[in-house]
PDB file of N, CA and C in Angstrom:
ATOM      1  N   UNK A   1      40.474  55.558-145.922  1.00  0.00           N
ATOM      2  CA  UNK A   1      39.517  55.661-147.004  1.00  0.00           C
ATOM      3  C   UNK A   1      38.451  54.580-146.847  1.00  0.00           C
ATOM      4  N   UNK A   2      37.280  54.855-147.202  1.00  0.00           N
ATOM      5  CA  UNK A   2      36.421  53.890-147.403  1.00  0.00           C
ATOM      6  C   UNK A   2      36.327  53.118-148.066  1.00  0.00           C
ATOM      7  N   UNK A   3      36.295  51.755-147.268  1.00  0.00           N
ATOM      8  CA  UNK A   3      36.180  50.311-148.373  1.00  0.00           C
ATOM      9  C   UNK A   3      37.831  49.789-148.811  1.00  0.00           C
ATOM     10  N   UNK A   4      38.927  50.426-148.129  1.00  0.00           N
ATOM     11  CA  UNK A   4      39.812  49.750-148.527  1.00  0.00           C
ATOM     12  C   UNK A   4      40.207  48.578-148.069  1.00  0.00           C
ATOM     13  N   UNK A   5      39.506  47.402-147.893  1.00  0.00           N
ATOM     14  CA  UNK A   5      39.857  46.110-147.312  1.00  0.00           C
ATOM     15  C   UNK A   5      41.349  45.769-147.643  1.00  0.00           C
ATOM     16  N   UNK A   6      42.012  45.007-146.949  1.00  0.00           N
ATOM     17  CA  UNK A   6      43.283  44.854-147.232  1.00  0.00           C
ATOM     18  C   UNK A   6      43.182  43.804-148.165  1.00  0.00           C
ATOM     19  N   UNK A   7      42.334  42.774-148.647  1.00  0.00           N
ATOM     20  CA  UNK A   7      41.921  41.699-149.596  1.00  0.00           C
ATOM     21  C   UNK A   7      41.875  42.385-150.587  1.00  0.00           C
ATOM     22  N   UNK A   8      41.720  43.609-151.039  1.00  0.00           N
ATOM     23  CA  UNK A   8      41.570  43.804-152.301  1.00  0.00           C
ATOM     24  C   UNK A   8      42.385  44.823-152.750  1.00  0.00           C
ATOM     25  N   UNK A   9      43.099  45.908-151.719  1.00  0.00           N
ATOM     26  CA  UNK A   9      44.013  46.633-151.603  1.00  0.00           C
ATOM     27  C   UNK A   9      45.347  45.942-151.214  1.00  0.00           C
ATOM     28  N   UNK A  10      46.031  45.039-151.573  1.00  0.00           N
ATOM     29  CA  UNK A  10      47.350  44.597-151.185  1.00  0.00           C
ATOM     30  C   UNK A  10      48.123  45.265-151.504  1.00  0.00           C
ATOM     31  N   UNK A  11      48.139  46.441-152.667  1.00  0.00           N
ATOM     32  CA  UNK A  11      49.066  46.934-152.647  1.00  0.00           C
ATOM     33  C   UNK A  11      49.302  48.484-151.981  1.00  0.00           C
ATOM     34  N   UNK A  12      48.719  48.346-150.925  1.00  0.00           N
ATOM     35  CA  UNK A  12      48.725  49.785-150.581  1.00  0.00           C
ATOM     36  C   UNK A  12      47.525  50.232-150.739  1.00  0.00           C
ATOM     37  N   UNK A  13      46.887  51.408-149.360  1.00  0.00           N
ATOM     38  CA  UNK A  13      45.384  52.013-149.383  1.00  0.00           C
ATOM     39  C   UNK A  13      46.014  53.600-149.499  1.00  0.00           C
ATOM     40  N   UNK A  14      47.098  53.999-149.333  1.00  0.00           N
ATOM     41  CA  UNK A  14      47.058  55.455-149.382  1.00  0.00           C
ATOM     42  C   UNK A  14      47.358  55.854-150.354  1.00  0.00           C
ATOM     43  N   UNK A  15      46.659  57.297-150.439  1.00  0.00           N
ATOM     44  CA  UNK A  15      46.779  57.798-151.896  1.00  0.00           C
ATOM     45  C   UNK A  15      46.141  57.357-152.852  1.00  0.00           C
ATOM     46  N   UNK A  16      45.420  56.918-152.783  1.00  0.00           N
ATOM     47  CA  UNK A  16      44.646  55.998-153.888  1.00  0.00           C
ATOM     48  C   UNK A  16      43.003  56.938-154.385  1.00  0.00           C
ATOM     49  N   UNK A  17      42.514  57.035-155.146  1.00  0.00           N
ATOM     50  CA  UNK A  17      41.685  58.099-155.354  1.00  0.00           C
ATOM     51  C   UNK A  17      40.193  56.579-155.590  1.00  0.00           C
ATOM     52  N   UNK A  18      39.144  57.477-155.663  1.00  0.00           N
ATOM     53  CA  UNK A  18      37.964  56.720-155.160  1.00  0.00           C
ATOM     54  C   UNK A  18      37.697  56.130-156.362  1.00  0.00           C
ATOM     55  N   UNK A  19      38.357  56.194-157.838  1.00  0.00           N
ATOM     56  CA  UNK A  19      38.077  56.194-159.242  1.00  0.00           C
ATOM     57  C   UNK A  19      38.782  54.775-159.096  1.00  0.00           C
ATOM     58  N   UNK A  20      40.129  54.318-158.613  1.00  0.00           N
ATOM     59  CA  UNK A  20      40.695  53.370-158.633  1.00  0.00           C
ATOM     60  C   UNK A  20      40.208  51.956-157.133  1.00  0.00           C
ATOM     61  N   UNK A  21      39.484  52.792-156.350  1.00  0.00           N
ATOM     62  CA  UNK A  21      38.908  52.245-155.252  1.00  0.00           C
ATOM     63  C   UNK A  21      37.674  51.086-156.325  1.00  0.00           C
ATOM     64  N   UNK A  22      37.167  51.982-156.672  1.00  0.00           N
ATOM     65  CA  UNK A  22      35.089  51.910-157.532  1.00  0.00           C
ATOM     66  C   UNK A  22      36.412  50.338-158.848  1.00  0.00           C
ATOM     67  N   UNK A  23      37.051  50.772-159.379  1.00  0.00           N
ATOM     68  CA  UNK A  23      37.686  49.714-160.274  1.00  0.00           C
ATOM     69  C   UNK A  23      38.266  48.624-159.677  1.00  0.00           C
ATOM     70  N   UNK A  24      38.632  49.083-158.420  1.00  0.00           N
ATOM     71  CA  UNK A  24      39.743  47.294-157.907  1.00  0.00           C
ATOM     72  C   UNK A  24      38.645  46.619-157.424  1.00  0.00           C
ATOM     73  N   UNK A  25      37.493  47.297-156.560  1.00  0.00           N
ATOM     74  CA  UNK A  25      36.244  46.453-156.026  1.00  0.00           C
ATOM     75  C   UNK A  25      35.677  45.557-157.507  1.00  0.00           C
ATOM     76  N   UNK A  26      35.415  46.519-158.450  1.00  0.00           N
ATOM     77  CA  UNK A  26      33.772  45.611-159.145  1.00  0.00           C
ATOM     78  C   UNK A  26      35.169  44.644-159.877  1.00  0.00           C
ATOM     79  N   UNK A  27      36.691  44.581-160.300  1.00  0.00           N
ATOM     80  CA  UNK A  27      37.454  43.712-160.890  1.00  0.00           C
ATOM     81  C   UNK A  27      37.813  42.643-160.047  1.00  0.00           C
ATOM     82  N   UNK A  28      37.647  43.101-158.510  1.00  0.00           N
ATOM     83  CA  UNK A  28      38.357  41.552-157.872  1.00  0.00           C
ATOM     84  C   UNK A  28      37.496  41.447-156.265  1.00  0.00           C
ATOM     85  N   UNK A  29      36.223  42.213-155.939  1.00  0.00           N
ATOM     86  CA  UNK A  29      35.231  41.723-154.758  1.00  0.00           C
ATOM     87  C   UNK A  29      34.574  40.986-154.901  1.00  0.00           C
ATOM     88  N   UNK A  30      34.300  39.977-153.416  1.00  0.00           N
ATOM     89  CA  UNK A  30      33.306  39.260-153.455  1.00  0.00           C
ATOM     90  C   UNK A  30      31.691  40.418-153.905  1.00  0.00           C
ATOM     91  N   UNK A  31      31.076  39.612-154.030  1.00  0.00           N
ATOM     92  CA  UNK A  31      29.583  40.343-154.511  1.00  0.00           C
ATOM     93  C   UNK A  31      29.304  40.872-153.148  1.00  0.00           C
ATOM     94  N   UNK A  32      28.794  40.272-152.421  1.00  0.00           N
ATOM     95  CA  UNK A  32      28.462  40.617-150.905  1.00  0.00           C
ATOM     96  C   UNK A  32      29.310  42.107-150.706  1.00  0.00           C
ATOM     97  N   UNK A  33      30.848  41.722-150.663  1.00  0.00           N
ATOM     98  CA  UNK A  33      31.828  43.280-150.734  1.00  0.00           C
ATOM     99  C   UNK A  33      31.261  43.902-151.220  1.00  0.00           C
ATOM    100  N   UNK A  34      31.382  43.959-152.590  1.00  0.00           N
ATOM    101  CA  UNK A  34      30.770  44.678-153.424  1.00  0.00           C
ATOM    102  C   UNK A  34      29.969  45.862-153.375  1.00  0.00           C
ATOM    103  N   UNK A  35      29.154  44.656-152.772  1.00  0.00           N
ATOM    104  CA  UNK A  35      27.631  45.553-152.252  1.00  0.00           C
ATOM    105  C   UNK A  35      27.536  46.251-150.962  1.00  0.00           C
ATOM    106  N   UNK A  36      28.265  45.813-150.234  1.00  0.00           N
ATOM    107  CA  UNK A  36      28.573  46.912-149.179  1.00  0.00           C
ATOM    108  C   UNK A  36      29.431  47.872-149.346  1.00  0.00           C
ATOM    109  N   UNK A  37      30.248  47.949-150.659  1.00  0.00           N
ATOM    110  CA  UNK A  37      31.176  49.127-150.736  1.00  0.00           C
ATOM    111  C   UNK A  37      30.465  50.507-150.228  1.00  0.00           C
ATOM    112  N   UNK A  38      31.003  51.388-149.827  1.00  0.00           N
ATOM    113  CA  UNK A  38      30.052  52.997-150.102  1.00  0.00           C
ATOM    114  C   UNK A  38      29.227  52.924-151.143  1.00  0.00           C
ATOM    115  N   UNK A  39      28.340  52.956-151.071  1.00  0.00           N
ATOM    116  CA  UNK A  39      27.597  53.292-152.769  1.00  0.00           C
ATOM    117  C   UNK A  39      27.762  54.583-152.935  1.00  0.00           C
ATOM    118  N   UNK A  40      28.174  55.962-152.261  1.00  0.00           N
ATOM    119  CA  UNK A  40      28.435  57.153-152.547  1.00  0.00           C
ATOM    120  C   UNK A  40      29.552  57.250-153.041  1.00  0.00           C
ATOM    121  N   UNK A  41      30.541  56.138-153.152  1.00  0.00           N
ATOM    122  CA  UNK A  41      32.175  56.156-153.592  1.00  0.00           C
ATOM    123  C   UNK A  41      31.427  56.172-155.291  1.00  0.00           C
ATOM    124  N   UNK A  42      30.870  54.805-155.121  1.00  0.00           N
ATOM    125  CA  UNK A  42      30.700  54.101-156.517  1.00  0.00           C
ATOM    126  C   UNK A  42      29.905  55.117-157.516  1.00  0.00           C
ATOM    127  N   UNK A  43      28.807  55.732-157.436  1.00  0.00           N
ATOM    128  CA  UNK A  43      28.303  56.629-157.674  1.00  0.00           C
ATOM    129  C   UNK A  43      28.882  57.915-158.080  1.00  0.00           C
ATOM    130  N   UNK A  44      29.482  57.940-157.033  1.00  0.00           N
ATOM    131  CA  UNK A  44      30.492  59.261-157.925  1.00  0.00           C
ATOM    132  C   UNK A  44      31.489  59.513-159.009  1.00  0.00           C
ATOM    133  N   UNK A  45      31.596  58.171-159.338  1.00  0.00           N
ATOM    134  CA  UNK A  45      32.799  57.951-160.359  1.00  0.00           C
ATOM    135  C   UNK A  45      32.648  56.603-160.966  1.00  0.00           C
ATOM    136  N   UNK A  46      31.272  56.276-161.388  1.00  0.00           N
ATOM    137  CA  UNK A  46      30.536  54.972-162.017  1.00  0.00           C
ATOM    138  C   UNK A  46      31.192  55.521-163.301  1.00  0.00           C
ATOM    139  N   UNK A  47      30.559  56.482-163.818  1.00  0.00           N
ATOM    140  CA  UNK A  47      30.557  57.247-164.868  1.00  0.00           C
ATOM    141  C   UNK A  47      31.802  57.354-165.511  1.00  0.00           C
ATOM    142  N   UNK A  48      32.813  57.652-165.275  1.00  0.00           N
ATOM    143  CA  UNK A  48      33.925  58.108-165.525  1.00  0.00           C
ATOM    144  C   UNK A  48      34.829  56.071-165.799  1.00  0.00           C
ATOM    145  N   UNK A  49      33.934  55.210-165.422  1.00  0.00           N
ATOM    146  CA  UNK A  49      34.798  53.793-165.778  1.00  0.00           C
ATOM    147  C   UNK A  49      33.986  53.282-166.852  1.00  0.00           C
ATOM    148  N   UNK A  50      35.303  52.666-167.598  1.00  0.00           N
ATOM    149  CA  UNK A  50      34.307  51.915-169.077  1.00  0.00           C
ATOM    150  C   UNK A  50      34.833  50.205-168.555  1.00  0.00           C
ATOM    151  N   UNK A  51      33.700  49.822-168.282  1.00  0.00           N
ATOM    152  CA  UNK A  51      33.382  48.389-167.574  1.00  0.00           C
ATOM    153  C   UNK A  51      33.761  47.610-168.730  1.00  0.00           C
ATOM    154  N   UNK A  52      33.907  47.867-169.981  1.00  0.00           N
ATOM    155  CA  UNK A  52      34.103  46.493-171.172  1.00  0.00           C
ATOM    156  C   UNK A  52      35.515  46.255-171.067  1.00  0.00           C
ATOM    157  N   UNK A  53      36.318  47.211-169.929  1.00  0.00           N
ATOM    158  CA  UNK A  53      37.851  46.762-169.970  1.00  0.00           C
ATOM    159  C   UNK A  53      38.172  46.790-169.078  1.00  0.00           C
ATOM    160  N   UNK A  54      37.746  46.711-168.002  1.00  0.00           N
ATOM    161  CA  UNK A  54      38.005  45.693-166.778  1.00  0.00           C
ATOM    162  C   UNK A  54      38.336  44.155-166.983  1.00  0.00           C
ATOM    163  N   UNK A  55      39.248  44.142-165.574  1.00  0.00           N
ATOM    164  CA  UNK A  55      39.331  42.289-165.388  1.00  0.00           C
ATOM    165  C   UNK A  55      38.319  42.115-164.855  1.00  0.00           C
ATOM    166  N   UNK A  56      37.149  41.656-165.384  1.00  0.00           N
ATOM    167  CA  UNK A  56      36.539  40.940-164.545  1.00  0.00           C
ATOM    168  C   UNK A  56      35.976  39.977-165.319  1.00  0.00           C
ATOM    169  N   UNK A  57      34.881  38.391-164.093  1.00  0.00           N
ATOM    170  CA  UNK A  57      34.548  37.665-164.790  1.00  0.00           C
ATOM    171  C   UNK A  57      33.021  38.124-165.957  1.00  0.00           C
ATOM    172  N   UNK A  58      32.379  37.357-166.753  1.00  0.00           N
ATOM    173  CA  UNK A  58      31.683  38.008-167.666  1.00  0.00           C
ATOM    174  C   UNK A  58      30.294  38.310-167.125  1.00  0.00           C
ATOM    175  N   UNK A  59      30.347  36.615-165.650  1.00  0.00           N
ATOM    176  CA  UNK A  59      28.867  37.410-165.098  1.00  0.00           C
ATOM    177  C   UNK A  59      29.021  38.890-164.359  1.00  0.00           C
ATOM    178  N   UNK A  60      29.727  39.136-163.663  1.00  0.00           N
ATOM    179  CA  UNK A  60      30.060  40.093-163.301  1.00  0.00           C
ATOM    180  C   UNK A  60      29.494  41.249-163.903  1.00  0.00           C
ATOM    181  N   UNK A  61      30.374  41.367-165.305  1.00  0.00           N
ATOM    182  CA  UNK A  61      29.798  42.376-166.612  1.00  0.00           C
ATOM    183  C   UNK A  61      28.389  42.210-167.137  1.00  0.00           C
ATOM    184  N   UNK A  62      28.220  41.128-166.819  1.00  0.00           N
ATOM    185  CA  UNK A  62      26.431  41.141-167.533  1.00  0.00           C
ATOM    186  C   UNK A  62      25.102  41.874-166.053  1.00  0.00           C
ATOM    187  N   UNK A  63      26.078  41.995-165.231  1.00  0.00           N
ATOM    188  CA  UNK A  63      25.324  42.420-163.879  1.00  0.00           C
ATOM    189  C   UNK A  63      25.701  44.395-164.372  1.00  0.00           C
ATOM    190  N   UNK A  64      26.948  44.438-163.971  1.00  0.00           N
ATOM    191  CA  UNK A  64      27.699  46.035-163.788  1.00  0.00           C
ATOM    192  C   UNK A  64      27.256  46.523-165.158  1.00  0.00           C
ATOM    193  N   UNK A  65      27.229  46.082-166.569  1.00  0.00           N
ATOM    194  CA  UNK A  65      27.224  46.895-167.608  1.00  0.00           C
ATOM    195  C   UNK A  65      25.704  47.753-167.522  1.00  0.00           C
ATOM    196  N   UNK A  66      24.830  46.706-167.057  1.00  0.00           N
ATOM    197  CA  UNK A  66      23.389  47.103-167.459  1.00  0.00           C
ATOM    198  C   UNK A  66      23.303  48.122-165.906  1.00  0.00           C
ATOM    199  N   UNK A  67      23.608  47.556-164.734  1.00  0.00           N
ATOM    200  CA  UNK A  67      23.560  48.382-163.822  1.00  0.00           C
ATOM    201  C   UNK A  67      24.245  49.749-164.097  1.00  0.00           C
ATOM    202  N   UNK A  68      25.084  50.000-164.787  1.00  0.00           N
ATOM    203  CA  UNK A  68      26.111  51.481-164.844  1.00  0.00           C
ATOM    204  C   UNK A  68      25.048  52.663-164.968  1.00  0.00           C
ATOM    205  N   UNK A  69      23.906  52.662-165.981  1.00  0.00           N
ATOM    206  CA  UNK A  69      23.192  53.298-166.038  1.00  0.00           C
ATOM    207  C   UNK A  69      22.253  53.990-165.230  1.00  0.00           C
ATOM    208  N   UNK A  70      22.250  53.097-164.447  1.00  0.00           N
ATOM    209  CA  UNK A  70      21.215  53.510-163.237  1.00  0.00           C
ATOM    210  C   UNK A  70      21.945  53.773-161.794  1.00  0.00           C
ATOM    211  N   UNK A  71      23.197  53.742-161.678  1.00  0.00           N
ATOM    212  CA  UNK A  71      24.241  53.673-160.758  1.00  0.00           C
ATOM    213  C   UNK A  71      23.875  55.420-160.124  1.00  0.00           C
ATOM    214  N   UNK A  72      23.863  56.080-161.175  1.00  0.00           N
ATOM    215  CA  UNK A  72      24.548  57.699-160.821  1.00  0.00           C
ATOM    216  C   UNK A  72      23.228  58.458-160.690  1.00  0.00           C
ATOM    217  N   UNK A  73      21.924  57.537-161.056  1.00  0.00           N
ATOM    218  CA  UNK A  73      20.859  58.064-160.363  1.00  0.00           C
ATOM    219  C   UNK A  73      20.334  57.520-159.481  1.00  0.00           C
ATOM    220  N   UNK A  74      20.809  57.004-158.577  1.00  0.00           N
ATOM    221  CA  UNK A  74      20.469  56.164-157.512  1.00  0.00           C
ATOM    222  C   UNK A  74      20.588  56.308-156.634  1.00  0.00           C
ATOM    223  N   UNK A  75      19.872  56.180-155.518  1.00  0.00           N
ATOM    224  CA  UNK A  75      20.596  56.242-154.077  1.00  0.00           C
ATOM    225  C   UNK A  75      20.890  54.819-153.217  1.00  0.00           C
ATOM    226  N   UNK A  76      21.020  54.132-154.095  1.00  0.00           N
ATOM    227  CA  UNK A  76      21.375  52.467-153.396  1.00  0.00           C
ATOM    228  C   UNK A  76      21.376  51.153-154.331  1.00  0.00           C
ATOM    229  N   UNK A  77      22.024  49.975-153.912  1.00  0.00           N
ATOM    230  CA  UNK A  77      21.976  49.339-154.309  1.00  0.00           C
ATOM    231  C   UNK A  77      20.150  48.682-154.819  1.00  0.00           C
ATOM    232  N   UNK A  78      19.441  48.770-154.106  1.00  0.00           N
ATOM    233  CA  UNK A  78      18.343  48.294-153.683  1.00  0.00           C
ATOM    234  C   UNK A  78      17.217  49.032-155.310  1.00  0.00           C
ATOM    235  N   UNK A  79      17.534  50.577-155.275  1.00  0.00           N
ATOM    236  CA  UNK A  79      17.117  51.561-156.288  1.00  0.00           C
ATOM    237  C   UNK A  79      17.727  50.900-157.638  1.00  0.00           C
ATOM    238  N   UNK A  80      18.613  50.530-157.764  1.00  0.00           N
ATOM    239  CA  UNK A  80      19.623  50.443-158.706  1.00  0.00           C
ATOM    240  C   UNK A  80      18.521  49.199-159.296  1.00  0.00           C
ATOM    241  N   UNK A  81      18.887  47.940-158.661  1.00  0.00           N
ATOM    242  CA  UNK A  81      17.963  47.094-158.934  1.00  0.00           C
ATOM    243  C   UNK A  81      16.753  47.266-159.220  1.00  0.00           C
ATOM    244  N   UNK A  82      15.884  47.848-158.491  1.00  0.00           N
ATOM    245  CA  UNK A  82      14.239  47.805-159.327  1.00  0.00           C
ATOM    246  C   UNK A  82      14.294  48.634-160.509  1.00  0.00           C
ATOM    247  N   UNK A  83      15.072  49.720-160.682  1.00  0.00           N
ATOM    248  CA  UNK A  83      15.044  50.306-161.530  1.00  0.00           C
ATOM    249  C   UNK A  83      15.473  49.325-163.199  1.00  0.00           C
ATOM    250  N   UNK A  84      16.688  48.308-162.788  1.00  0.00           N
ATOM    251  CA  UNK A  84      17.308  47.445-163.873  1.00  0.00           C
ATOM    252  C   UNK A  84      16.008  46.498-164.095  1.00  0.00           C
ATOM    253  N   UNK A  85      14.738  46.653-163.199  1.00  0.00           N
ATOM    254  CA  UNK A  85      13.928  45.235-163.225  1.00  0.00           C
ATOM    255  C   UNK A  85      12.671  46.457-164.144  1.00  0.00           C
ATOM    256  N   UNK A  86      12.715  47.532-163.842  1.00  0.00           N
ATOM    257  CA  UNK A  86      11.188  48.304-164.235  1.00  0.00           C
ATOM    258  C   UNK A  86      11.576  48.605-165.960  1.00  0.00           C
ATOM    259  N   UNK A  87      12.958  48.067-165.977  1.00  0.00           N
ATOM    260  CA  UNK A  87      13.551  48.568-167.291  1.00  0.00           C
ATOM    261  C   UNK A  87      14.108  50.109-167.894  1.00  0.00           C
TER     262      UNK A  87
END
């Protein structure tokens, strides 16, 4: 599967669906990771995660909450951003 680093998958990469892939990244990747995940993983199943109940830290959430919106019309990290900057 894509993006299953063993750093963030310790417990096992098989069987694992792309919904729980898109949640273990944005709760426990470096940013850099992050951002190289598939963005076609993340995208496909942005939607379907409610980010206010994740582990993660709060900058984290002050980045992903406002980004979620613009995630599933996007074709990249890069889109995602100007779009969070054009408002």
């Amino acid at each position: 599967m894509p993006g299953t680093d063993s750093r963030y998958f310790w417990d096992g990469a098989e069987n694992i669906s792309p919904r729980f892939q898109v949640v273990r990244m944005i709760e426990y990747a470096s940013f850099p990771d992050l951002i190289n995940f598939p963005f076609e993983v993340l995208r496909s199943c942005i939607d379907e995660i409610d980010l206010n109940r994740l582990r993660t830290s709060e900058k984290r959430g002050q980045f992903m909450i406002p980004a979620q919106r613009f995630i599933g019309r996007s074709e990249s990290w890069e889109e995602v951003v100007e779009k969070m900057i054009a408002g």
